[in-house]
N, C-alpha and C. Protein backbone atom coordinates (compact mmCIF):
# COMPACT_ATOMS: atom_id res chain seq x y z
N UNK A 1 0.85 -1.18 0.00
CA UNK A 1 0.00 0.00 0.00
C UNK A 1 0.89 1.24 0.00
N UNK A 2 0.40 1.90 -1.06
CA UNK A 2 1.45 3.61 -0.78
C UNK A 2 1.09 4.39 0.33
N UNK A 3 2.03 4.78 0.86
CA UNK A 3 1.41 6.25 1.69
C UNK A 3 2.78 6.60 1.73
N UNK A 4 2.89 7.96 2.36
CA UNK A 4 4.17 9.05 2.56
C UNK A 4 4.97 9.06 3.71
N UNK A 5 6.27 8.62 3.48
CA UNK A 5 6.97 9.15 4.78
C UNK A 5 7.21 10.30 4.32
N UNK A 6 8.52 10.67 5.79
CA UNK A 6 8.49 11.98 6.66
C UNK A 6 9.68 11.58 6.58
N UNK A 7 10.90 12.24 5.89
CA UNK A 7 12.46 12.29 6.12
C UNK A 7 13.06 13.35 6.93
N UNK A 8 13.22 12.44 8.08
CA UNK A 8 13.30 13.49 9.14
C UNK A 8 15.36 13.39 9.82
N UNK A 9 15.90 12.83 8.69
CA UNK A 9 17.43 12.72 8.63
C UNK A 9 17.98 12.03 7.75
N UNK A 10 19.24 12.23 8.00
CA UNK A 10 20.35 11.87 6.51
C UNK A 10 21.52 11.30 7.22
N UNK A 11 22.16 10.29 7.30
CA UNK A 11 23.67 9.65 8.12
C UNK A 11 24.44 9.56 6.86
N UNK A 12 25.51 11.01 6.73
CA UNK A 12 26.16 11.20 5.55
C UNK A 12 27.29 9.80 5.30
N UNK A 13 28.14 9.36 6.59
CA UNK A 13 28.56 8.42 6.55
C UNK A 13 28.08 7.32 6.16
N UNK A 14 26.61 6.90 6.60
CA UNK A 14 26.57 5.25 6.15
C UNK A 14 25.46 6.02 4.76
N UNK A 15 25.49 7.12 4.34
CA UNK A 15 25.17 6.95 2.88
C UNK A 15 23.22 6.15 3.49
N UNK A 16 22.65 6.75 3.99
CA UNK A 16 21.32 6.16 4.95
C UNK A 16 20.23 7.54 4.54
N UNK A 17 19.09 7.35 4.02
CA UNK A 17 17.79 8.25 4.72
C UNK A 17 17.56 7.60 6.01
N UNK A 18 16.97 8.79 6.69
CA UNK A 18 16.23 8.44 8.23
C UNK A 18 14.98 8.44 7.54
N UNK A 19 13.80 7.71 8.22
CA UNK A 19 12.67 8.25 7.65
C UNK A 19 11.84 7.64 8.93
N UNK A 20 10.64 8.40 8.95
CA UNK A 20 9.09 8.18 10.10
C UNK A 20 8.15 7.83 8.75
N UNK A 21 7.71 6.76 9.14
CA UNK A 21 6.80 5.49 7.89
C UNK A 21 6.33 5.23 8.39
N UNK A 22 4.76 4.72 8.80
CA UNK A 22 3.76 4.72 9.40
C UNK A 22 4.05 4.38 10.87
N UNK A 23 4.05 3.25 11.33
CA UNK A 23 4.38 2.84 12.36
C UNK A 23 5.84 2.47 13.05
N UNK A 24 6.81 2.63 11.75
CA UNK A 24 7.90 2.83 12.35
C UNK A 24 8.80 4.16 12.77
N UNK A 25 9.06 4.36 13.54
CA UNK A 25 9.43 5.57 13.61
C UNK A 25 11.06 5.97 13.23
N UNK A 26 11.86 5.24 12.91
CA UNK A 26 13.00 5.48 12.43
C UNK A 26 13.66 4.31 11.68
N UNK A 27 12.87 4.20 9.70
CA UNK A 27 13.61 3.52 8.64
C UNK A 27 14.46 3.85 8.22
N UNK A 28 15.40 3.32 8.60
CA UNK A 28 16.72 3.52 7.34
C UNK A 28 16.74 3.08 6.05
N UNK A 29 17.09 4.16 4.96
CA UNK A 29 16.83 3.40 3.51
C UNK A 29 18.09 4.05 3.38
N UNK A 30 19.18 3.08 2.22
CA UNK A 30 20.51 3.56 1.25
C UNK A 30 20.08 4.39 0.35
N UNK A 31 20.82 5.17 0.29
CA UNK A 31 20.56 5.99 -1.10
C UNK A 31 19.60 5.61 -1.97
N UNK A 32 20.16 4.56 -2.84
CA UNK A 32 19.91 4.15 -3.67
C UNK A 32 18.35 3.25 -3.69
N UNK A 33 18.66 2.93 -2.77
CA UNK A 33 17.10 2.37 -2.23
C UNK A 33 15.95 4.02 -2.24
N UNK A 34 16.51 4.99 -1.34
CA UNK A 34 15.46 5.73 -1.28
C UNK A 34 15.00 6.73 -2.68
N UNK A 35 15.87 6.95 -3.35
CA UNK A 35 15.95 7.75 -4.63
C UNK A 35 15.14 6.23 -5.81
N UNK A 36 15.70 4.71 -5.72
CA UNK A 36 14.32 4.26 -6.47
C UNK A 36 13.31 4.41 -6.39
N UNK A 37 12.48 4.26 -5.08
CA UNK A 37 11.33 4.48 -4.36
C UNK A 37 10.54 6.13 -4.66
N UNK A 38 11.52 6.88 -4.55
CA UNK A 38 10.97 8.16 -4.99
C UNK A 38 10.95 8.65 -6.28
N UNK A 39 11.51 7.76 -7.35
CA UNK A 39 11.48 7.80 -8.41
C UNK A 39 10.01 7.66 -8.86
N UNK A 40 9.38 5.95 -8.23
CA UNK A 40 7.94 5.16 -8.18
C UNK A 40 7.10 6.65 -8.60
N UNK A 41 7.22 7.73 -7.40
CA UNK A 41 5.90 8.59 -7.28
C UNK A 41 6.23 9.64 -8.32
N UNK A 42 7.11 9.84 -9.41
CA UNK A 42 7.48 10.94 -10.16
C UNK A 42 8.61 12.18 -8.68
N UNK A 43 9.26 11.00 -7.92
CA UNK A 43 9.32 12.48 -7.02
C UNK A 43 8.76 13.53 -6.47
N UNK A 44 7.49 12.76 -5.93
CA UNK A 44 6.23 13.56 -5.18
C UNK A 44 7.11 13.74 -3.91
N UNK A 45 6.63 14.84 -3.47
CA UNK A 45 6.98 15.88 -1.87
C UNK A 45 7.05 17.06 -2.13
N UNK A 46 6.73 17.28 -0.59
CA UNK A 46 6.76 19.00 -0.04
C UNK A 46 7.19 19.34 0.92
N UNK A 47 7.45 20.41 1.02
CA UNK A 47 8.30 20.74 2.16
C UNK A 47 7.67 21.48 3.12
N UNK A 48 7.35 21.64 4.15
CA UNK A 48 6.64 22.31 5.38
C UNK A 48 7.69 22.94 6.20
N UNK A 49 7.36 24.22 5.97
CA UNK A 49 7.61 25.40 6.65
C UNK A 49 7.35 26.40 7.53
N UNK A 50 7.14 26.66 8.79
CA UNK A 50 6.80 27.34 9.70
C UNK A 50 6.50 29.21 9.35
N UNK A 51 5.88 29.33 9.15
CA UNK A 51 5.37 30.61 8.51
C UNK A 51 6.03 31.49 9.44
N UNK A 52 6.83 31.69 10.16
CA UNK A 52 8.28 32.95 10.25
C UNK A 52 9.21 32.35 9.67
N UNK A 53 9.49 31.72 8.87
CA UNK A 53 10.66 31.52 7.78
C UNK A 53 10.39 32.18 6.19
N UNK A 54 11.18 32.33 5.94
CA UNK A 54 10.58 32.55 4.83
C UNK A 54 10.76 31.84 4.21
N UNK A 55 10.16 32.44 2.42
CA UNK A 55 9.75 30.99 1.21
C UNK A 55 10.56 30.42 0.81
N UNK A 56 10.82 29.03 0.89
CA UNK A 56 11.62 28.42 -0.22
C UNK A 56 11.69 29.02 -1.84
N UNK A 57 12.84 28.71 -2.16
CA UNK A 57 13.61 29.38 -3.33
C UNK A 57 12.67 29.24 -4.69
N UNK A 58 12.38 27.82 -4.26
CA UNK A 58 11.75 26.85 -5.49
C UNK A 58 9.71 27.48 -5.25
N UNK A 59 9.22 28.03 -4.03
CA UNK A 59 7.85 28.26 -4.31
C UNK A 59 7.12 29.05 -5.65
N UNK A 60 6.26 28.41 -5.75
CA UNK A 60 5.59 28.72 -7.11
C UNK A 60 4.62 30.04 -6.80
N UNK A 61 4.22 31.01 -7.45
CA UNK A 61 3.15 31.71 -6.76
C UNK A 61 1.72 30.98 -6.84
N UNK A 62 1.16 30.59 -7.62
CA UNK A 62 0.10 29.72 -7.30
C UNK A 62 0.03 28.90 -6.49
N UNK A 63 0.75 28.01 -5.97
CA UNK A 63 0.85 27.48 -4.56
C UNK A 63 0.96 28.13 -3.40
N UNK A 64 1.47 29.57 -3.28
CA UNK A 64 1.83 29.72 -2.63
C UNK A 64 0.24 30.62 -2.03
N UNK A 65 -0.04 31.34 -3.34
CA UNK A 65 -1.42 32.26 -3.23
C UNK A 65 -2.57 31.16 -2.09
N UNK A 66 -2.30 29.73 -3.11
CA UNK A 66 -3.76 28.89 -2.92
C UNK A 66 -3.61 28.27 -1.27
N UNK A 67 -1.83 28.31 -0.70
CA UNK A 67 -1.98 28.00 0.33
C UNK A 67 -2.36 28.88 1.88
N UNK A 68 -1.27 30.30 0.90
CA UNK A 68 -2.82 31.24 1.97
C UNK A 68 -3.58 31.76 1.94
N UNK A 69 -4.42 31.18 0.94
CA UNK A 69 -5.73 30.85 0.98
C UNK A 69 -6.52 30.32 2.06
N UNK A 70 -5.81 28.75 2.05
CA UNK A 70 -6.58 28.38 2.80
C UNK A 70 -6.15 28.37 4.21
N UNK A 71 -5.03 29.16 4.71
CA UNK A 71 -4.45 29.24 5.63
C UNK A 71 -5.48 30.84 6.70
N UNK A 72 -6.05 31.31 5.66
CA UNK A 72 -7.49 32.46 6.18
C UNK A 72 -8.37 31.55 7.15
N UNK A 73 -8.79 30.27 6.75
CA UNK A 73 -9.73 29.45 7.20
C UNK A 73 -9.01 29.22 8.76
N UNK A 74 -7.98 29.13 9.46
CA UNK A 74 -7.20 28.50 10.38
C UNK A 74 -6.40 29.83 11.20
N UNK A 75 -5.84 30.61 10.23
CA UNK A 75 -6.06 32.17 10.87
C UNK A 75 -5.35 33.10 10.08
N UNK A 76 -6.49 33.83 10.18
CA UNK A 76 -6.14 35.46 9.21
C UNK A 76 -4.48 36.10 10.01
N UNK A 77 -4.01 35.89 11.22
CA UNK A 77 -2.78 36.38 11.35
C UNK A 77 -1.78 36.08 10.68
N UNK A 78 -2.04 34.40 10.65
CA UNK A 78 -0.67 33.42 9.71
C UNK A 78 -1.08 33.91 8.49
N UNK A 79 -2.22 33.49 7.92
CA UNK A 79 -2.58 34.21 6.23
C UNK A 79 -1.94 35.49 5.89
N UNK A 80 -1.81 36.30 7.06
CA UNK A 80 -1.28 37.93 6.45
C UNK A 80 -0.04 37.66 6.49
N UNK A 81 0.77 37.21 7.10
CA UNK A 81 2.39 36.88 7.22
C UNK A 81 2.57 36.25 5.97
N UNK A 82 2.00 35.04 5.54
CA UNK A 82 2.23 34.31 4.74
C UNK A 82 1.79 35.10 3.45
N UNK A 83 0.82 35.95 2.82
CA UNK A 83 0.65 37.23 1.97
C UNK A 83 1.82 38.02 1.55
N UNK A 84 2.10 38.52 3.34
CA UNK A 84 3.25 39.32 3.19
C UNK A 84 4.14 38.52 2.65
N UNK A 85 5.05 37.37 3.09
CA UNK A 85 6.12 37.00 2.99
C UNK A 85 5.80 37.22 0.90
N UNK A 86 5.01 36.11 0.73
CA UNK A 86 5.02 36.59 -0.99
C UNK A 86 4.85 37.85 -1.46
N UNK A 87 4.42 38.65 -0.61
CA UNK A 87 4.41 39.88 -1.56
C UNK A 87 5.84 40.47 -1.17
N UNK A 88 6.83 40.44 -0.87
CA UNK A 88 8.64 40.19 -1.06
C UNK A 88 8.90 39.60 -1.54
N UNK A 89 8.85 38.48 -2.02
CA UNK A 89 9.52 37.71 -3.14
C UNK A 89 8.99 37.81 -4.27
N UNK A 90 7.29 38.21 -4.58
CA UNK A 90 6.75 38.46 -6.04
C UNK A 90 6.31 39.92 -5.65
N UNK A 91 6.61 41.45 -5.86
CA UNK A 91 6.27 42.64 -5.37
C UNK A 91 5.16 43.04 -6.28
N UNK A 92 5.75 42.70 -7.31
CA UNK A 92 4.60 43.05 -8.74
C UNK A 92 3.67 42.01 -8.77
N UNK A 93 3.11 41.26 -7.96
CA UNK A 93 1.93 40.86 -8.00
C UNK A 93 0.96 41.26 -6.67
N UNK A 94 -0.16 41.77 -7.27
CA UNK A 94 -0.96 42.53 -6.52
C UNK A 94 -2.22 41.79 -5.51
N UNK A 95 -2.46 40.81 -6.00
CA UNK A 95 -2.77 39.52 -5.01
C UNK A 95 -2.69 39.16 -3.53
N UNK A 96 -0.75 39.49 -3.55
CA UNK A 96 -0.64 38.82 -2.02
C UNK A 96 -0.87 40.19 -1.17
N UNK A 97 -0.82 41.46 -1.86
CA UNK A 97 -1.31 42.83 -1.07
C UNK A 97 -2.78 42.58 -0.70
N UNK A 98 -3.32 42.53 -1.79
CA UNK A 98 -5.01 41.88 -1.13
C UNK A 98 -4.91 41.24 -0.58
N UNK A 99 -4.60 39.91 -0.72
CA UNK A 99 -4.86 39.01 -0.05
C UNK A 99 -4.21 39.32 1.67
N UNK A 100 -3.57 40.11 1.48
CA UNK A 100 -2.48 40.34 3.23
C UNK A 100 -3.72 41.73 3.38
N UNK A 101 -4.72 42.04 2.85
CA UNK A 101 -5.02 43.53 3.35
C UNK A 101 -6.33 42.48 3.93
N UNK A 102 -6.91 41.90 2.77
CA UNK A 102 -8.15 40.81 3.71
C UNK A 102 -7.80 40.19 5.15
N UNK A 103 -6.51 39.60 5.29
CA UNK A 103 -6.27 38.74 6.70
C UNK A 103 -6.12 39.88 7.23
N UNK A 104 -5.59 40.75 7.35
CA UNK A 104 -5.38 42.13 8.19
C UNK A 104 -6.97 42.55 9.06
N UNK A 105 -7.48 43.30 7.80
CA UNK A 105 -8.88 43.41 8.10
C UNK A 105 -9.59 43.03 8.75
N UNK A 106 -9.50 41.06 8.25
CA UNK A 106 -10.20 40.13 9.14
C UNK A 106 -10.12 40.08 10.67
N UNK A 107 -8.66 40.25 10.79
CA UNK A 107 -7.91 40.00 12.12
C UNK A 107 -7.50 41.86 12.97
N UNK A 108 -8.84 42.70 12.44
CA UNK A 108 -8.92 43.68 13.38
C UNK A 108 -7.74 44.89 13.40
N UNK A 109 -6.94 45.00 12.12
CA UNK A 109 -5.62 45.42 12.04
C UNK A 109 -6.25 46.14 10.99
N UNK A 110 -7.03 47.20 10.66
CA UNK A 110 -7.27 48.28 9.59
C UNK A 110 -6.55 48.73 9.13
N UNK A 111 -5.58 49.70 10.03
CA UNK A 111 -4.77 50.28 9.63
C UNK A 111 -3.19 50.16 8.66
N UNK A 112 -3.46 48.57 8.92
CA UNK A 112 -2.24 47.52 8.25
C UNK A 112 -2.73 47.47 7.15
N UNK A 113 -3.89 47.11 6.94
CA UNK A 113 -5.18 46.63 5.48
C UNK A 113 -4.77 47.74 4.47
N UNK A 114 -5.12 49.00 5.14
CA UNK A 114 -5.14 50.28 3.98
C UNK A 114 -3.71 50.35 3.46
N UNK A 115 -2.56 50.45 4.21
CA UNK A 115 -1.34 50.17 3.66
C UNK A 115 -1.70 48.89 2.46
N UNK A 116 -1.54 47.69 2.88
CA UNK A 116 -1.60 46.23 1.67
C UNK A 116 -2.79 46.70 0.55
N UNK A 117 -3.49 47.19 0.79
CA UNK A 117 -5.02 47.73 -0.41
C UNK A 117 -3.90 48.89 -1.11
N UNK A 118 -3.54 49.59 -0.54
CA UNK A 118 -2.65 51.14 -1.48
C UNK A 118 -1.47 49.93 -2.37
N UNK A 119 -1.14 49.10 -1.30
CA UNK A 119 0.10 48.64 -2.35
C UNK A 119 -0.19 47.76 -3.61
N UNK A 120 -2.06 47.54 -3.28
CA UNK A 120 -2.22 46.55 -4.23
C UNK A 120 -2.82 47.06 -5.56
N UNK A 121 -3.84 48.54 -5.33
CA UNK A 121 -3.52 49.65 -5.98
C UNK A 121 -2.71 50.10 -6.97
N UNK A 122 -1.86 50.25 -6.03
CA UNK A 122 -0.43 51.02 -6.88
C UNK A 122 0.30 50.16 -7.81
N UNK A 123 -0.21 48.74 -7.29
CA UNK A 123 0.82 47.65 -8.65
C UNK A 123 -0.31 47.41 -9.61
N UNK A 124 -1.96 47.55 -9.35
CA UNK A 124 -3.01 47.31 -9.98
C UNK A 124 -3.70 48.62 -10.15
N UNK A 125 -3.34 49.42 -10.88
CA UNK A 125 -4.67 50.58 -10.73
C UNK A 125 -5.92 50.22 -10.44
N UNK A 126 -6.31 49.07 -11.51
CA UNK A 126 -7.99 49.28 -12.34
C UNK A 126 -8.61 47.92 -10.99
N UNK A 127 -7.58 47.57 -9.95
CA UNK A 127 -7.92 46.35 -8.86
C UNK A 127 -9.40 47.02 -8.69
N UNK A 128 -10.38 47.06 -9.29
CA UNK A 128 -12.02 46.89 -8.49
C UNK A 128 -11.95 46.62 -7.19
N UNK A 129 -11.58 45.24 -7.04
CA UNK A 129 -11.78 44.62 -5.41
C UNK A 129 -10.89 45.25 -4.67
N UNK A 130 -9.58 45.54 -4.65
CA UNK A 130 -8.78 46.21 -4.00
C UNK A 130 -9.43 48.01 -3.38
N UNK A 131 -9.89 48.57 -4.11
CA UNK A 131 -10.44 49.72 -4.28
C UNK A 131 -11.45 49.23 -2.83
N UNK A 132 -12.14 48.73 -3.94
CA UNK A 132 -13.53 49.04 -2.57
C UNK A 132 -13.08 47.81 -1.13
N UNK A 133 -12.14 47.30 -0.89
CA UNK A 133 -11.62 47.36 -0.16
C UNK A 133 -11.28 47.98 1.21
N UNK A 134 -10.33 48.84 0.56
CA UNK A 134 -9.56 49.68 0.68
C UNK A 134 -10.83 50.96 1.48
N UNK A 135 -11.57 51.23 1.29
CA UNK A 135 -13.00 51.71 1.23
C UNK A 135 -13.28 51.23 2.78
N UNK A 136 -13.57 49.83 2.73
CA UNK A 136 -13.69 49.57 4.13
C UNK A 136 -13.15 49.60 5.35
N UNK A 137 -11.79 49.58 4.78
CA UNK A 137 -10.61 49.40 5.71
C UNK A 137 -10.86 50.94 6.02
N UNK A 138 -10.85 51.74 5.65
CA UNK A 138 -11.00 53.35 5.56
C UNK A 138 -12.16 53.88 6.71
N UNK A 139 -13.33 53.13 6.42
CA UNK A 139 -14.35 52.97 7.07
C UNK A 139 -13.98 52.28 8.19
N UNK A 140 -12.92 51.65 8.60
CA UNK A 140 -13.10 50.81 10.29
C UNK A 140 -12.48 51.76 10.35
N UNK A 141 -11.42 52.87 9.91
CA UNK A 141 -11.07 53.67 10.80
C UNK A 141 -11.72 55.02 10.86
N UNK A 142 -12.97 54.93 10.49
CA UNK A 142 -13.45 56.25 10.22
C UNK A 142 -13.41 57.30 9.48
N UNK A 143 -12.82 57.01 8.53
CA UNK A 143 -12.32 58.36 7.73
C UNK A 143 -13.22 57.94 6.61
N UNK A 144 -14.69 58.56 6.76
CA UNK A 144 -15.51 58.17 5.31
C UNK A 144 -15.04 58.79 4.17
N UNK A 145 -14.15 60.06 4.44
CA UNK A 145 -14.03 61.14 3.09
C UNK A 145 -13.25 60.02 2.60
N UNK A 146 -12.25 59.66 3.17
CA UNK A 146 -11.01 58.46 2.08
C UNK A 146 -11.84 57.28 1.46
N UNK A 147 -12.85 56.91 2.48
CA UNK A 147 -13.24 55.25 2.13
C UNK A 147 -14.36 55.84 0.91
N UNK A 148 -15.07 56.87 1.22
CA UNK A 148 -15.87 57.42 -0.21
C UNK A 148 -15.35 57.47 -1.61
N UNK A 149 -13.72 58.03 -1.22
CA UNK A 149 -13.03 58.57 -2.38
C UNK A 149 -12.69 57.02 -3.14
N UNK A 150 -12.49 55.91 -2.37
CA UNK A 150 -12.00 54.78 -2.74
C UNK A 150 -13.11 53.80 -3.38
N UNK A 151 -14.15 53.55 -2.49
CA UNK A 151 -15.41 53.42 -3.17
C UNK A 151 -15.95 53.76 -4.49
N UNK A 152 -15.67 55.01 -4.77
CA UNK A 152 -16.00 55.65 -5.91
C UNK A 152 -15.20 55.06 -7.15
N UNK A 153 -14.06 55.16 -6.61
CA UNK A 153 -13.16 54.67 -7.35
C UNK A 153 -13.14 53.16 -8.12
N UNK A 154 -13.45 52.13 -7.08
CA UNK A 154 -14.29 50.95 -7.35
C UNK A 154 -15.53 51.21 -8.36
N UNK A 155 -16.42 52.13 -7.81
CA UNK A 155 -17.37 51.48 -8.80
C UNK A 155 -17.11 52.29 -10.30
N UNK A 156 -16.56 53.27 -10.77
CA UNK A 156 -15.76 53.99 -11.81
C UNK A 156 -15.04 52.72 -12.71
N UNK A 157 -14.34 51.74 -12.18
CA UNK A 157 -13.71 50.42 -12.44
C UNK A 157 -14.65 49.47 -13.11
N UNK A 158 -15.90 49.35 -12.15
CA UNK A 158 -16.72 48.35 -12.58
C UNK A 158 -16.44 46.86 -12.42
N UNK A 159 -17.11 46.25 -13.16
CA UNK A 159 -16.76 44.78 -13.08
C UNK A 159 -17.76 43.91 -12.57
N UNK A 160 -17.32 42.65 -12.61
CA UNK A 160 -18.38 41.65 -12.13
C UNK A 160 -18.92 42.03 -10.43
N UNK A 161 -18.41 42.88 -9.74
CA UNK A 161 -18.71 42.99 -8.42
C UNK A 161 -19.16 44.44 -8.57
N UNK A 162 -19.23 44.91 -9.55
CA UNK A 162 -19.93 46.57 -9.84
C UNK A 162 -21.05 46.97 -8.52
N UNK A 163 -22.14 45.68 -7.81
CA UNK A 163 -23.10 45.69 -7.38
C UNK A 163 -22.54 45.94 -5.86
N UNK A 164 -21.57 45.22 -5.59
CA UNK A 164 -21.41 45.61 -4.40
C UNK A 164 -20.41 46.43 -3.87
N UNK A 165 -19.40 47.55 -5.30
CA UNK A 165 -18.87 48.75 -4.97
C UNK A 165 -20.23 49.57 -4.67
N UNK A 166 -21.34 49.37 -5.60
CA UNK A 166 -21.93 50.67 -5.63
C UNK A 166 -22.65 50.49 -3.77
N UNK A 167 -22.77 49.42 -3.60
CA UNK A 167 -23.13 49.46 -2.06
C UNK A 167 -22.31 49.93 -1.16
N UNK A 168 -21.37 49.60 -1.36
CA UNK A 168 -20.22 49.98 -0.69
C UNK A 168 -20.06 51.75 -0.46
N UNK A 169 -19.89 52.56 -1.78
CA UNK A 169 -20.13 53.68 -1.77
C UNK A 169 -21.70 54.22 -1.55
N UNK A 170 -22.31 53.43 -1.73
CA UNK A 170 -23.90 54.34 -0.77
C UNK A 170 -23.81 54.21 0.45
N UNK A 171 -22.85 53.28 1.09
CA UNK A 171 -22.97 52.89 3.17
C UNK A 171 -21.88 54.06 3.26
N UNK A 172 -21.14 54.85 2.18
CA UNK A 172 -20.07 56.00 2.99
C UNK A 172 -20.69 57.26 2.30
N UNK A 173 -21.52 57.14 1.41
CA UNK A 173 -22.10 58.62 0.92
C UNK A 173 -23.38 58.82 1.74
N UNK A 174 -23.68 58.22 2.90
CA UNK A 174 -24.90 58.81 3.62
C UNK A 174 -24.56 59.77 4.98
C-alpha cells in the first residue's frame, strides 16, 4: 500500500535516509534504495515550513497564493504573514497585497489593510476589489471622506462585483 513518509534525517557516513513510515518511527533506507522508491511517485513531496521563515527558493506563486488561501480558514494572522512574505519575493503581483489587506482586516488590524489595499492599488490601478476594499478598511477607521473617495473609485472600475462597490459607496455617501 502507498502512503508518505516523513524524512526526518540523513547519516552522511553510512550513505542512509532516516525516515518516520507509518508505524515505524525510524527507517533507514541507502541511497539508492530511497531515490528508487521516490522515483515510483514521479518524485512527489513537499516541504513544510513554519510561517516565520521565509519561502523556499523553489515556491511557485500559485501554490503559494492557494496556500494562503486556505491558511485564512485556520487564521487570518498566519494568512497575512504568509501574503506578506510573498508579496517580497513576487512585489509586482498585486494579489498577495489583497490578499495580506483581507487577513489584516479580518484580524482587526485596519490600519495595516489600507497600507496592503494602497500597495495593491499602486501595482493594480484598475484592482475593483482592491479599491472598494480599501474603502472599508477606511471605514473601520473612520475616515468616510477616504473610504468614499475609494469606493468611488471601485465602482468607476466596474466589473463583475460593480453591485457591491456601488453598495459599498452608498454605506459611505450617507
Amino acid at each position: 500500500m502507498w502512503h508518505y513518509a516523513v524524512v526526518i534525517g540523513f547519516d552522511a557516513p553510512r550513505q542512509e535516509f532516516i525516515l518516520r513510515s507509518g508505524e515505524t518511527a525510524e527507517q533507514r533506507l541507502s541511497t539508492s534504495v530511497f531515490n528508487h522508491l521516490w522515483q515510483r511517485s514521479n518524485y512527489w513531496g513537499f516541504v513544510l515550513a513554519a510561517p516565520a521563515q521565509r519561502l523556499p527558493e523553489f515556491a511557485q506563486i500559485q501554490q503559494v497564493l492557494e496556500q494562503a488561501i486556505g491558511m485564512e480558514r485556520v487564521s487570518a494572522e498566519l494568512a497575512a504573514h504568509a501574503y506578506l512574505q510573498a508579496a517580497a519575493k513576487w512585489p509586482e503581483n498585486p494579489g498577495f497585497y489583497f490578499g495580506a489587506g483581507n487577513a489584516l482586516l479580518q484580524s482587526k488590524q485596519p490600519q495595516m489593510a489600507v497600507i496592503q489595499y494602497q500597495n495593491a492599488v499602486k501595482t493594480q490601478p484598475d484592482f475593483g476589489d482592491a479599491w472598494n476594499n480599501l474603502a472599508e478598511a477606511w471605514g473601520a477607521l473612520g475616515n468616510t471622506v477616504k473610504a468614499k473617495k475609494a469606493a468611488h473609485r471601485a465602482v468607476e472600475i466596474g466589473g463583475a462585483h460593480a453591485l457591491v462597490y456601488q453598495e459599498t459607496l452608498r454605506k459611505f455617501s450617507q
